[in-house]
PDB file of N, CA and C in Angstrom:
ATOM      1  N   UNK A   1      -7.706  -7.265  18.281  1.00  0.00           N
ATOM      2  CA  UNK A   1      -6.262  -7.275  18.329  1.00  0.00           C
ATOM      3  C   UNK A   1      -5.807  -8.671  17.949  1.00  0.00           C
ATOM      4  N   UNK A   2      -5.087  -8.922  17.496  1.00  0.00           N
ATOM      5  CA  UNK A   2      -3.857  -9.950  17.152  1.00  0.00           C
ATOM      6  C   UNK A   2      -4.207 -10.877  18.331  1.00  0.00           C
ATOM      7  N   UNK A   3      -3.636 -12.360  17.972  1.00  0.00           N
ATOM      8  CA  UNK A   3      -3.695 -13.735  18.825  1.00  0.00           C
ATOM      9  C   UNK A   3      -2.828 -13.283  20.072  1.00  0.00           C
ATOM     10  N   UNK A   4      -3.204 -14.084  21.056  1.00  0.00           N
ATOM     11  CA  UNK A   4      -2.217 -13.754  22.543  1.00  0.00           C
ATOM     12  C   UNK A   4      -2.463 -15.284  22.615  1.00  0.00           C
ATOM     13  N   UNK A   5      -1.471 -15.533  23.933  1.00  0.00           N
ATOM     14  CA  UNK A   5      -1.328 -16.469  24.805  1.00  0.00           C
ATOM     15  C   UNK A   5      -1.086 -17.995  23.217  1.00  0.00           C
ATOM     16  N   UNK A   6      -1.482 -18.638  24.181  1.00  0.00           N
ATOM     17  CA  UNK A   6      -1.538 -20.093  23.232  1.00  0.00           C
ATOM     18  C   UNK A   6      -2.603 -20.104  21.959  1.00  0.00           C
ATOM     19  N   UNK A   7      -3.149 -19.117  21.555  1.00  0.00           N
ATOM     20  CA  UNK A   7      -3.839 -18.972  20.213  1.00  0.00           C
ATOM     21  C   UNK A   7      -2.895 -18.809  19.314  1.00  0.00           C
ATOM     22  N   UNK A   8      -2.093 -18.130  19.562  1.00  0.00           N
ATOM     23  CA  UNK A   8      -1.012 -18.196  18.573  1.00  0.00           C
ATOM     24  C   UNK A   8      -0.088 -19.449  17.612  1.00  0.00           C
ATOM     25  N   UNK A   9      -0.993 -19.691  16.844  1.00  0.00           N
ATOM     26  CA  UNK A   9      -0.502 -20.547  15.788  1.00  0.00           C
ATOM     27  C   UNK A   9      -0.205 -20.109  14.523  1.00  0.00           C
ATOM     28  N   UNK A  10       0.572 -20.822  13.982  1.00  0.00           N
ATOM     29  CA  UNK A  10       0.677 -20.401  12.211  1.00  0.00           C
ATOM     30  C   UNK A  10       1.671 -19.118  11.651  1.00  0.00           C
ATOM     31  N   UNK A  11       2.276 -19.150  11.166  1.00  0.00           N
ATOM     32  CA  UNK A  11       3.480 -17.831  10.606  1.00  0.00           C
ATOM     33  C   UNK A  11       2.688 -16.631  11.008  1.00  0.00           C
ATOM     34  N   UNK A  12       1.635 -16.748  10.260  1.00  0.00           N
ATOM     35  CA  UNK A  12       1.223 -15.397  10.617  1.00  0.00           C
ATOM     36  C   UNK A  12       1.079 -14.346  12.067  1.00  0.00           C
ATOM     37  N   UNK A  13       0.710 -15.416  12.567  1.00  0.00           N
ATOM     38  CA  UNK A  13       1.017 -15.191  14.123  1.00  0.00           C
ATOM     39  C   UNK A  13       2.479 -14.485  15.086  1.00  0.00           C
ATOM     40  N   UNK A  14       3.233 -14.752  13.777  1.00  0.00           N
ATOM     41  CA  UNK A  14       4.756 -14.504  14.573  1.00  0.00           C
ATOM     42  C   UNK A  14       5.534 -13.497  13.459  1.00  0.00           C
ATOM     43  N   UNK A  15       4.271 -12.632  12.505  1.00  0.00           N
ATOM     44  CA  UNK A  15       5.058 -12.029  11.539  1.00  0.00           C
ATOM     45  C   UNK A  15       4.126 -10.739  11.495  1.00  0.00           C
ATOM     46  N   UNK A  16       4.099  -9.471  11.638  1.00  0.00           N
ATOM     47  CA  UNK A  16       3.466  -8.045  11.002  1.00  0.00           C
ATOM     48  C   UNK A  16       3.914  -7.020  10.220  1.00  0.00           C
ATOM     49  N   UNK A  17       3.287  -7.160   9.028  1.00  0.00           N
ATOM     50  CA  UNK A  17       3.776  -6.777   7.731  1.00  0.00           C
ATOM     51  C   UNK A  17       3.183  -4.907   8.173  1.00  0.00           C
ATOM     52  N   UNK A  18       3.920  -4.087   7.793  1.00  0.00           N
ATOM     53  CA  UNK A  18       3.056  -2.863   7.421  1.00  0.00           C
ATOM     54  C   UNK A  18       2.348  -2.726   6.972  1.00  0.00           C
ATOM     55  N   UNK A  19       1.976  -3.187   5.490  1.00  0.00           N
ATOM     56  CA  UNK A  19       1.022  -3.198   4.892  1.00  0.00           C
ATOM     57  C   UNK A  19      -0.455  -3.898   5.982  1.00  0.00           C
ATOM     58  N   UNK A  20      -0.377  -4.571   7.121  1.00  0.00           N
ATOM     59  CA  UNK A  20      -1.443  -4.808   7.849  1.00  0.00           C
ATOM     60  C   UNK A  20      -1.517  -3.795   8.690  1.00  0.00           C
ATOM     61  N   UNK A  21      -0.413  -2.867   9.099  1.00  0.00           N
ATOM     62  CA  UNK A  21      -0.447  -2.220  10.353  1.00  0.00           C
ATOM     63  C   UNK A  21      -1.294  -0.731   9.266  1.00  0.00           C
ATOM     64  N   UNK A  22      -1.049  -0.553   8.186  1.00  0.00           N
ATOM     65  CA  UNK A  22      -1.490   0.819   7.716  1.00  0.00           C
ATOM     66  C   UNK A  22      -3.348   0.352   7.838  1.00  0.00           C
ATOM     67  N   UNK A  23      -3.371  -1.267   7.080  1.00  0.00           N
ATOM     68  CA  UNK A  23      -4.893  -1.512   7.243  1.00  0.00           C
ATOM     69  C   UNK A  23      -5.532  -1.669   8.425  1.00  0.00           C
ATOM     70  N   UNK A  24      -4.652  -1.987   9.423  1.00  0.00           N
ATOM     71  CA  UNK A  24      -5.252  -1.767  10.922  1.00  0.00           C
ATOM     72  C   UNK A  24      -6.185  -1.118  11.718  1.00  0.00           C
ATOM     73  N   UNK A  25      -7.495  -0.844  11.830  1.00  0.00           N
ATOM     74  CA  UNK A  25      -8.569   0.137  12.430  1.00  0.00           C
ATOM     75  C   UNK A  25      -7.884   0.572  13.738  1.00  0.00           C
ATOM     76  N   UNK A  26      -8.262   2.104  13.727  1.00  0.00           N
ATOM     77  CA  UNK A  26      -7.735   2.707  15.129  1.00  0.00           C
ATOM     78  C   UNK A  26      -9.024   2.844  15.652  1.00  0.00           C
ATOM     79  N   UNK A  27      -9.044   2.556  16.680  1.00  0.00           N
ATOM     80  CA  UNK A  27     -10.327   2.252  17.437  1.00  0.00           C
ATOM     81  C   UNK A  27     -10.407   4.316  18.094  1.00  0.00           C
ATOM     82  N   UNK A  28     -11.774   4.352  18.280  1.00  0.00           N
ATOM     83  CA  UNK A  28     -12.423   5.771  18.765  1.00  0.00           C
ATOM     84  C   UNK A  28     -11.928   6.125  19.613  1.00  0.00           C
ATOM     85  N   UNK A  29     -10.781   7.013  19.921  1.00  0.00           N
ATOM     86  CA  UNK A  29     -10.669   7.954  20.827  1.00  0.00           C
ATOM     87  C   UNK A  29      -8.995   7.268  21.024  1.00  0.00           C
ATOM     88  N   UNK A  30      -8.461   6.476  20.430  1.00  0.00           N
ATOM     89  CA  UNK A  30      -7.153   6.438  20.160  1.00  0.00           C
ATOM     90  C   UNK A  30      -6.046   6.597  19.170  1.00  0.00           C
ATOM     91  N   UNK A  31      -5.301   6.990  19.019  1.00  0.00           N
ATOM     92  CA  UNK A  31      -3.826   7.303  17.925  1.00  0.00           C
ATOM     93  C   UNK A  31      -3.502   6.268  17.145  1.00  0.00           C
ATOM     94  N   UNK A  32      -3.794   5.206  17.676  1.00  0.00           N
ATOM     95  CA  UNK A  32      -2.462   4.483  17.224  1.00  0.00           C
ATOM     96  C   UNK A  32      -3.347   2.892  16.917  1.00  0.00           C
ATOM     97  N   UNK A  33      -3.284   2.088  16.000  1.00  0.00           N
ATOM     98  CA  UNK A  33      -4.017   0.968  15.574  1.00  0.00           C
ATOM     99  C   UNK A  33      -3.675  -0.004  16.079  1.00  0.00           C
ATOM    100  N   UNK A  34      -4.361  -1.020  17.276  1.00  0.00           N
ATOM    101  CA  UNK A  34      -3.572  -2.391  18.138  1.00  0.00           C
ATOM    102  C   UNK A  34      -3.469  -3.596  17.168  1.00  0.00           C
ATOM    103  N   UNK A  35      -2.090  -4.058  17.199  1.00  0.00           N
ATOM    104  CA  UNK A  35      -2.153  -4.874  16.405  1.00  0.00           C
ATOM    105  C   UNK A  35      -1.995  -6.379  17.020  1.00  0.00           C
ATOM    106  N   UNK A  36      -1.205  -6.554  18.266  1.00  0.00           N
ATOM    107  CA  UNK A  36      -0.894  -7.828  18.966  1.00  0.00           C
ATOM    108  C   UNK A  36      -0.436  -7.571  20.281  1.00  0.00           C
ATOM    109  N   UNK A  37      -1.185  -8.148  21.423  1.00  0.00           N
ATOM    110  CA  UNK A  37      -0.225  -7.951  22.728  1.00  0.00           C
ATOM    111  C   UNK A  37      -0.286 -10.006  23.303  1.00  0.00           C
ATOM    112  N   UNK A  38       0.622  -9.534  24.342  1.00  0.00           N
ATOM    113  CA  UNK A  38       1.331 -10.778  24.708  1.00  0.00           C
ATOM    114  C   UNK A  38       1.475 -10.632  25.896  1.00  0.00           C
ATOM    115  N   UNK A  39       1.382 -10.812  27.183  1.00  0.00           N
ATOM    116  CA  UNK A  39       1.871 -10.032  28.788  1.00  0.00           C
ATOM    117  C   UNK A  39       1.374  -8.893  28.772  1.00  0.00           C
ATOM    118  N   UNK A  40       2.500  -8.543  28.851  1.00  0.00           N
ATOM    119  CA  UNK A  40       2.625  -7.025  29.295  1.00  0.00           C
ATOM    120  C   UNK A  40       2.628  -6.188  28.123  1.00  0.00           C
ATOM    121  N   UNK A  41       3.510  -7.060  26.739  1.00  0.00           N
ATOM    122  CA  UNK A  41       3.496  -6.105  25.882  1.00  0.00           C
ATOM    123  C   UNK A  41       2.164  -6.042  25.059  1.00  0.00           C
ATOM    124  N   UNK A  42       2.631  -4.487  24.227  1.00  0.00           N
ATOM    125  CA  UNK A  42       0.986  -4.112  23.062  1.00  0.00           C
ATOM    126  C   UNK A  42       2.495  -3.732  21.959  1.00  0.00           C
ATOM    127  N   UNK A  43       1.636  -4.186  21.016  1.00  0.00           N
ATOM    128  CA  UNK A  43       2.112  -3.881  20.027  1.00  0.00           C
ATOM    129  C   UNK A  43       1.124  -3.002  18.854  1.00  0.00           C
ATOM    130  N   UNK A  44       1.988  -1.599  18.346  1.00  0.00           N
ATOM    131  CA  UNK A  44       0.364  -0.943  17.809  1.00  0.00           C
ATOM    132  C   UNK A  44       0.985   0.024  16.538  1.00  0.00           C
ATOM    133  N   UNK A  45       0.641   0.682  15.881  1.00  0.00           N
ATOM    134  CA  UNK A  45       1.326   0.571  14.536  1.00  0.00           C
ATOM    135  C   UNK A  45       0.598   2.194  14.069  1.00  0.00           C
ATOM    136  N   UNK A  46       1.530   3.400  14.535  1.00  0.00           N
ATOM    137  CA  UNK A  46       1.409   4.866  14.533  1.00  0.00           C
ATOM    138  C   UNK A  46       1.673   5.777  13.698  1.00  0.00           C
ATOM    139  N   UNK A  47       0.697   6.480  12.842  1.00  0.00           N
ATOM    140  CA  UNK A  47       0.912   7.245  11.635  1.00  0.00           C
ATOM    141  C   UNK A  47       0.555   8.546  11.369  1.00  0.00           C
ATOM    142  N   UNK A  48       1.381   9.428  12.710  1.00  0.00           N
ATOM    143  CA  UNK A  48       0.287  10.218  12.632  1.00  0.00           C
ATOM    144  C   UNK A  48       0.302  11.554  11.653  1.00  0.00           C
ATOM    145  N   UNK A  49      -0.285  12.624  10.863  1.00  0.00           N
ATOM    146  CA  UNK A  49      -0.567  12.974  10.170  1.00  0.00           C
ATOM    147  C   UNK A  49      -0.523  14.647  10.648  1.00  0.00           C
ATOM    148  N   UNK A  50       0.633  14.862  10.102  1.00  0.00           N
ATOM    149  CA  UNK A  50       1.340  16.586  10.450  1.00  0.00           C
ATOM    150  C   UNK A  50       1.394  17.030  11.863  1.00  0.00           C
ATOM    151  N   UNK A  51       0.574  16.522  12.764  1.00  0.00           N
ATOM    152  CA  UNK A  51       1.419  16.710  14.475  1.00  0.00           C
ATOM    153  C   UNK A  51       1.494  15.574  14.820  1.00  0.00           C
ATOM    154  N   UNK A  52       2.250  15.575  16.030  1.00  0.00           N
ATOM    155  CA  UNK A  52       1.971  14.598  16.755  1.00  0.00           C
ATOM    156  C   UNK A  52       1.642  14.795  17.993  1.00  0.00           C
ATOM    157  N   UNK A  53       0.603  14.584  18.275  1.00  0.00           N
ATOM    158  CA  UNK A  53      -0.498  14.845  19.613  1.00  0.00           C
ATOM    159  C   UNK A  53      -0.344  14.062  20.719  1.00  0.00           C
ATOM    160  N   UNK A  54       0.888  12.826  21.152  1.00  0.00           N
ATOM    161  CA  UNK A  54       0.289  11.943  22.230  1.00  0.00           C
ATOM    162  C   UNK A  54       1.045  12.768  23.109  1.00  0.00           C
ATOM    163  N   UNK A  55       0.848  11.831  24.444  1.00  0.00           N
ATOM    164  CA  UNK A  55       1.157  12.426  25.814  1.00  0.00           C
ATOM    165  C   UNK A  55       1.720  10.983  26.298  1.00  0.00           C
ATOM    166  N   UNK A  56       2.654  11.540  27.691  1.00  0.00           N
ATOM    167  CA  UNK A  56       3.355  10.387  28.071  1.00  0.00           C
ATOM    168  C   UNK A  56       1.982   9.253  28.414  1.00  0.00           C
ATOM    169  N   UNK A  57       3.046   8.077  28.267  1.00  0.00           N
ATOM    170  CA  UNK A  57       2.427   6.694  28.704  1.00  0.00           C
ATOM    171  C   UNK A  57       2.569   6.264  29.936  1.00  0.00           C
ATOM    172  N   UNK A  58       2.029   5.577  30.749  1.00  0.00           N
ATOM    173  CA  UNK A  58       2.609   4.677  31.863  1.00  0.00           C
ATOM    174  C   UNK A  58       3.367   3.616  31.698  1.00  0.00           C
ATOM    175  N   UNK A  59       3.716   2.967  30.413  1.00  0.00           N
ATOM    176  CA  UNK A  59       4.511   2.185  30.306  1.00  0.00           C
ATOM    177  C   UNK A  59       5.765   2.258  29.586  1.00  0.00           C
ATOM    178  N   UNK A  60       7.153   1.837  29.737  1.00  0.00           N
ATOM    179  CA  UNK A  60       8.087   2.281  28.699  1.00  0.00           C
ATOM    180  C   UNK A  60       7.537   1.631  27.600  1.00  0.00           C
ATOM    181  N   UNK A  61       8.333   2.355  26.092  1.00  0.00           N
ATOM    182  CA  UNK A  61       8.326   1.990  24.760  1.00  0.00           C
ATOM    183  C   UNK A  61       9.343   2.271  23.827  1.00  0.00           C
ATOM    184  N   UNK A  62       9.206   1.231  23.025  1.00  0.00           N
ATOM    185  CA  UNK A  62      10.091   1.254  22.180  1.00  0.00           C
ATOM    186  C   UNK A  62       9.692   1.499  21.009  1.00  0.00           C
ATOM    187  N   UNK A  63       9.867   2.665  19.648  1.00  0.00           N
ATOM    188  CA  UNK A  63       9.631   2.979  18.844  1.00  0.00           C
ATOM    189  C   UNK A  63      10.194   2.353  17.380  1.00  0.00           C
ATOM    190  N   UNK A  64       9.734   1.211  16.426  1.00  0.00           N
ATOM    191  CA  UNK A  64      10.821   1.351  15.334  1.00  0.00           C
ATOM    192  C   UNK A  64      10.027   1.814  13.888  1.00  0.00           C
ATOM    193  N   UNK A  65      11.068   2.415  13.420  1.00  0.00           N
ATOM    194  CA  UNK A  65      10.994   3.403  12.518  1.00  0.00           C
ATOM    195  C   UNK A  65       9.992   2.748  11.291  1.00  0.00           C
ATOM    196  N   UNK A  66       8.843   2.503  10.745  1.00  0.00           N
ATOM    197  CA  UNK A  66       8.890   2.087   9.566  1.00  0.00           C
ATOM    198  C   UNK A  66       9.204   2.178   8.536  1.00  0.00           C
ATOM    199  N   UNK A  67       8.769   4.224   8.345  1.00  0.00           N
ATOM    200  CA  UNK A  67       9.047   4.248   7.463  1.00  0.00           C
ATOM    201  C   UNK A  67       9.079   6.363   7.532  1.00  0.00           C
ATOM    202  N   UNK A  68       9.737   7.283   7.005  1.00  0.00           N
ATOM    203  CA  UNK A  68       9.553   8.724   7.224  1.00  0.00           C
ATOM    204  C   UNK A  68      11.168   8.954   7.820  1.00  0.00           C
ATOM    205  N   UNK A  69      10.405  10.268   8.033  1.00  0.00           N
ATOM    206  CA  UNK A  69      12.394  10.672   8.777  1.00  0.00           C
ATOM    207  C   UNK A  69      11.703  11.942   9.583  1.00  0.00           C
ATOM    208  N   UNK A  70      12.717  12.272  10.779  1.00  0.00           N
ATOM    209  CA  UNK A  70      12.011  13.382  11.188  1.00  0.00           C
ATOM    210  C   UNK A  70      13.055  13.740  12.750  1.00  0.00           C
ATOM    211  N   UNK A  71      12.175  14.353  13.625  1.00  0.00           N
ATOM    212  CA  UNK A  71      13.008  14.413  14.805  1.00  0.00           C
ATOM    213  C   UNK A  71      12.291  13.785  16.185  1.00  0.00           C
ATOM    214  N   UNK A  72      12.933  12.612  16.948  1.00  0.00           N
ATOM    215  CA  UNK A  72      12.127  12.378  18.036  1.00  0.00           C
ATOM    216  C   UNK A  72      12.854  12.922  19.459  1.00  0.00           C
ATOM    217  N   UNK A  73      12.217  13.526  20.225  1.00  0.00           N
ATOM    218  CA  UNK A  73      12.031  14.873  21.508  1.00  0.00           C
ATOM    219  C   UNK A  73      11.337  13.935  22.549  1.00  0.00           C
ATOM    220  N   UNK A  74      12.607  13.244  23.452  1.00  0.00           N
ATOM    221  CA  UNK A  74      12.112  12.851  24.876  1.00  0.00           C
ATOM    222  C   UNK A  74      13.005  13.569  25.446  1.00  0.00           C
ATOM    223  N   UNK A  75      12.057  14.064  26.780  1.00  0.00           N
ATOM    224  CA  UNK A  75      12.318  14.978  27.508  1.00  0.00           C
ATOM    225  C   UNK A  75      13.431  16.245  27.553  1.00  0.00           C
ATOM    226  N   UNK A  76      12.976  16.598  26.327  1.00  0.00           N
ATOM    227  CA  UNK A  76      13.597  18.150  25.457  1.00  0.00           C
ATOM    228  C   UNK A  76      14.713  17.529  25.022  1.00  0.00           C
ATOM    229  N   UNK A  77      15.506  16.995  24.731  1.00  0.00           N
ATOM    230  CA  UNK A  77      16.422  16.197  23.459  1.00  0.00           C
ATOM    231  C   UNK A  77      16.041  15.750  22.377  1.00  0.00           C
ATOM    232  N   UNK A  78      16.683  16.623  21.261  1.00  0.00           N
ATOM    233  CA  UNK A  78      16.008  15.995  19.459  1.00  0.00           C
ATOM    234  C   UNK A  78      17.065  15.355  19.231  1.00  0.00           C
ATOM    235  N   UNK A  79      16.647  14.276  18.112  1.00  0.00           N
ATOM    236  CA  UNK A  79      17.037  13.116  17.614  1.00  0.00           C
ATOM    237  C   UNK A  79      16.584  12.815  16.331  1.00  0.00           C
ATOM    238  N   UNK A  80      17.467  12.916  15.761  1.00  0.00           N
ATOM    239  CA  UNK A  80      17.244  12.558  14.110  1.00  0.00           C
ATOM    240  C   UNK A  80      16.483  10.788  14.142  1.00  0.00           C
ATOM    241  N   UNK A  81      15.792  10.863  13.179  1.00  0.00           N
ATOM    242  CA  UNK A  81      15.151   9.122  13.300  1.00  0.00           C
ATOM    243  C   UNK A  81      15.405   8.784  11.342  1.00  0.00           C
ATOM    244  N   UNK A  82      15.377   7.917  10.934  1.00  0.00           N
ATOM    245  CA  UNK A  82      15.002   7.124   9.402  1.00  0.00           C
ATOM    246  C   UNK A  82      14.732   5.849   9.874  1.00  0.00           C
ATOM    247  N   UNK A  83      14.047   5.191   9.038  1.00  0.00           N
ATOM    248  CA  UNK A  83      13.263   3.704   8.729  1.00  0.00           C
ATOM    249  C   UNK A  83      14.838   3.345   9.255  1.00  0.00           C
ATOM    250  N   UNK A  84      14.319   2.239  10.398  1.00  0.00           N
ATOM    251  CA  UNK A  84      15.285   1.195  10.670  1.00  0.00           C
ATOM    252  C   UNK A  84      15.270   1.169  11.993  1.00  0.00           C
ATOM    253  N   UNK A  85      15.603   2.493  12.412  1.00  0.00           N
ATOM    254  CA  UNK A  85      16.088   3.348  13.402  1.00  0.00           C
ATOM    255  C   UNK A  85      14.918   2.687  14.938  1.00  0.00           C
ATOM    256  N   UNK A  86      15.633   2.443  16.056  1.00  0.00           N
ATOM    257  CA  UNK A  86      14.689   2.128  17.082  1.00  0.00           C
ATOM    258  C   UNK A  86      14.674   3.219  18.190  1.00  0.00           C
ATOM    259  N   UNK A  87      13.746   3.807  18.517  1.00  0.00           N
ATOM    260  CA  UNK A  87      13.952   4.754  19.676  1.00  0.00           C
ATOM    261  C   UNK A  87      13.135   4.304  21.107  1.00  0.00           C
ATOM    262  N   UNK A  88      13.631   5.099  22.272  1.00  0.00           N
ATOM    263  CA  UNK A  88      13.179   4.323  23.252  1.00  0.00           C
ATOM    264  C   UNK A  88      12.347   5.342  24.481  1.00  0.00           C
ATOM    265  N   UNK A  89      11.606   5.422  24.674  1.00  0.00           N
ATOM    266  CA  UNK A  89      11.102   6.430  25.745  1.00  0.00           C
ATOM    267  C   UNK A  89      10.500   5.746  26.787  1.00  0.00           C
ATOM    268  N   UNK A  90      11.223   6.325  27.946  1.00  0.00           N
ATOM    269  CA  UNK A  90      10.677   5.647  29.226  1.00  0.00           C
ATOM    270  C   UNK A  90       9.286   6.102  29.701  1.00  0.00           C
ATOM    271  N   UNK A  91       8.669   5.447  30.530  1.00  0.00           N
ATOM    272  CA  UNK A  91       7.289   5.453  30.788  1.00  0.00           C
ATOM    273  C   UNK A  91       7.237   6.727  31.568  1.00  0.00           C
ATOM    274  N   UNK A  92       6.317   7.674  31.087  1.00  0.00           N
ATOM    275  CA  UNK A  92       6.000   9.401  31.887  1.00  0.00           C
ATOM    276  C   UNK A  92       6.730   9.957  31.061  1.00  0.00           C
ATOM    277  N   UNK A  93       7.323  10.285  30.410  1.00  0.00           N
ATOM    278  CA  UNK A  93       8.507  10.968  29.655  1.00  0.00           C
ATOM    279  C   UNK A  93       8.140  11.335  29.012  1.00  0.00           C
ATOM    280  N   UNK A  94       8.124  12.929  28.866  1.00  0.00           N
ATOM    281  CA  UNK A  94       7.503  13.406  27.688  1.00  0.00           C
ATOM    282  C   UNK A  94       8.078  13.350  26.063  1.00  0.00           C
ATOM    283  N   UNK A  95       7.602  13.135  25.460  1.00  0.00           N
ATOM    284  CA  UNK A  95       8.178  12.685  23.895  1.00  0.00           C
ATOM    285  C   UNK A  95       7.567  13.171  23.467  1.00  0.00           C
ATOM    286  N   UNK A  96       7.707  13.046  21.442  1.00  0.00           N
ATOM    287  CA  UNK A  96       6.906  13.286  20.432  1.00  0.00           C
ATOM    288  C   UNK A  96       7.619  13.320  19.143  1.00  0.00           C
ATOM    289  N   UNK A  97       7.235  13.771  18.170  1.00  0.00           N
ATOM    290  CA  UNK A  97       7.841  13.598  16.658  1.00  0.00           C
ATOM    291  C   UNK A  97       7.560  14.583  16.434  1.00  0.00           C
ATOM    292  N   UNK A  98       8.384  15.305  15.772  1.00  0.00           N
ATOM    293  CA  UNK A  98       8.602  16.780  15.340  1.00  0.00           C
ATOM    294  C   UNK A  98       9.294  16.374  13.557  1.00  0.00           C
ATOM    295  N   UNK A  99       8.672  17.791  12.691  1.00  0.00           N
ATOM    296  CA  UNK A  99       9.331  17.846  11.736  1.00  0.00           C
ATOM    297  C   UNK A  99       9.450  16.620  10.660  1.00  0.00           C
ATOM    298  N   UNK A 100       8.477  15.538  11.162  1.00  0.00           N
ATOM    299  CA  UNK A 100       8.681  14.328  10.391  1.00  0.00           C
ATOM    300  C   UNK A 100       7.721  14.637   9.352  1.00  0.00           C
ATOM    301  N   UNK A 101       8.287  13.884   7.911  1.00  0.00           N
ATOM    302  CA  UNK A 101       7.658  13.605   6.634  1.00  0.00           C
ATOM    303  C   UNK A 101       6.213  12.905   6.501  1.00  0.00           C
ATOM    304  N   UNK A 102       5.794  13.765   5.269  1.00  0.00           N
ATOM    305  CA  UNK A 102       4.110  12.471   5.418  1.00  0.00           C
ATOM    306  C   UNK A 102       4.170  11.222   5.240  1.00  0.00           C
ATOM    307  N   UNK A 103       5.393  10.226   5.309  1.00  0.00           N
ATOM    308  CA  UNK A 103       4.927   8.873   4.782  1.00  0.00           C
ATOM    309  C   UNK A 103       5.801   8.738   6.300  1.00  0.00           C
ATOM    310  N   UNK A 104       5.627   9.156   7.657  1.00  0.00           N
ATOM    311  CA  UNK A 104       6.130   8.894   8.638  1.00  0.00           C
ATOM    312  C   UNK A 104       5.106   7.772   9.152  1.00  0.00           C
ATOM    313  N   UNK A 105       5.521   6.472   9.593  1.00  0.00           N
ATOM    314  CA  UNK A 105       4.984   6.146  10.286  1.00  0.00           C
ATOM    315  C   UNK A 105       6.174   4.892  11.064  1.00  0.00           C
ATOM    316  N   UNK A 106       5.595   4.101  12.602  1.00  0.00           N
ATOM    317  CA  UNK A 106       6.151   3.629  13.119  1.00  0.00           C
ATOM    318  C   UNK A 106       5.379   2.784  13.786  1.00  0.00           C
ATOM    319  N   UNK A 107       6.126   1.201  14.491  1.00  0.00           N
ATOM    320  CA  UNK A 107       5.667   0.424  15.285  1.00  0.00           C
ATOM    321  C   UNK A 107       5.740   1.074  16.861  1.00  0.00           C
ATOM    322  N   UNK A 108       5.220   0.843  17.450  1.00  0.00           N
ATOM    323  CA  UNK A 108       4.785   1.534  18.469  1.00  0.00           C
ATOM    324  C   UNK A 108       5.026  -0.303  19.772  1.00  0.00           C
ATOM    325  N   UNK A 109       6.083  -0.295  20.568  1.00  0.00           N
ATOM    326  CA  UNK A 109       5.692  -1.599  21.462  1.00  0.00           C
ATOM    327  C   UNK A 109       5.976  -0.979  22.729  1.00  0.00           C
ATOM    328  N   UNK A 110       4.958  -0.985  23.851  1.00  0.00           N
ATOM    329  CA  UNK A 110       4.740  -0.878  24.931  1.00  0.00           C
ATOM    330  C   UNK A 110       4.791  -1.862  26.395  1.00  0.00           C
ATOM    331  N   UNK A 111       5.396  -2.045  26.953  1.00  0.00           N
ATOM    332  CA  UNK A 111       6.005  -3.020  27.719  1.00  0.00           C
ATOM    333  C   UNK A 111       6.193  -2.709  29.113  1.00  0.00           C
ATOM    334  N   UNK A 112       6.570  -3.759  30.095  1.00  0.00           N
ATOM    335  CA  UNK A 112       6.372  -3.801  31.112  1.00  0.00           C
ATOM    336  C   UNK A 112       5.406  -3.181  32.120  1.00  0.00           C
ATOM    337  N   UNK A 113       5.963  -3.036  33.706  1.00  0.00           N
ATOM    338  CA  UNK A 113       5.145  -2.290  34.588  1.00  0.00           C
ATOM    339  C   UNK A 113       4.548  -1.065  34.116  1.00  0.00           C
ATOM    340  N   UNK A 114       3.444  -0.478  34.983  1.00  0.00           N
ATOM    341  CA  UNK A 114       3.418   0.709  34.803  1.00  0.00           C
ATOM    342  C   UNK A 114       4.196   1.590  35.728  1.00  0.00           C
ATOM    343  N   UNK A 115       4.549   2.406  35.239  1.00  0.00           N
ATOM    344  CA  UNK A 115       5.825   3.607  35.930  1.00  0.00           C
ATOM    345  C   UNK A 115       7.285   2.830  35.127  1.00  0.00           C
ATOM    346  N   UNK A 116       7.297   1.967  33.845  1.00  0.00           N
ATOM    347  CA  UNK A 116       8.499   1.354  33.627  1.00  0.00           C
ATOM    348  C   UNK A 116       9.294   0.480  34.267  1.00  0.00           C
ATOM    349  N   UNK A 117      10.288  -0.529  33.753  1.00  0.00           N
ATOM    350  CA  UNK A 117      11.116  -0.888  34.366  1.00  0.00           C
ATOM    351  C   UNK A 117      12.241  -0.292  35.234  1.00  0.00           C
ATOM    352  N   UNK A 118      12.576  -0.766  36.086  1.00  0.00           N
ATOM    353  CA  UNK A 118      13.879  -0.350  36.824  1.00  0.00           C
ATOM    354  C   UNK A 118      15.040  -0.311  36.393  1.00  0.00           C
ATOM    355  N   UNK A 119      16.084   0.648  36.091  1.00  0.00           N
ATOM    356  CA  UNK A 119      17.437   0.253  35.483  1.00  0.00           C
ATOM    357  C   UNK A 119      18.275  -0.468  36.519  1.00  0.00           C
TER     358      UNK A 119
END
């Protein structure tokens, strides 16, 4: 994974291009390719390919769009998404991507406690 803590030197360190997140290895028995965490957060870079198979997380997340269009479904509410677009699903919440295009893919950042933050 990507530099943490005080390793973090140099632009590169503070910049993730897609083009690294598509070359990114998804490690065995996970979805989604790690690209940088920091604390609490992971940052991980998700492409997935005619379903979408995950299950809730323990942590909230925030979704941004890279690149596709489609519909995102937390806890039975659809939502139109396009490249740009940030979506947000709280931690346990069931979600997923429905109906999205093959060049769908997205940054994936995972954050705080587990069971989510408090509003």
């Amino acid at each position: 994974m990507g530099p943490k803590g005080k390793d973090r030197e140099g632009p590169e360190s503070w910049r993730f291009t897609v083009a690294a997140g598509k070359a990114a290895p998804i490690p065995e028995g996970a979805r989604s390719a790690p690209i940088f965490k920091h604390g609490s957060m992971v940052l991980r870079y998700y492409a997935p390919k005619g379903v979408d198979r995950q299950t809730p997380h323990d942590q909230d997340e925030l979704y941004v769009i890279a690149s596709g269009r489609g519909l995102f479904v937390v806890d039975g509410a659809h939502h139109p998404f396009q490249p740009g677009d940030v979506l947000f699903a709280p931690a346990r919440a069931e979600h997923r991507f429905e109906d999205f295009t093959d060049d769908f893919a997205t940054w994936v950042v995972f954050y705080g406690p587990k069971g989510g933050e408090k509003p």
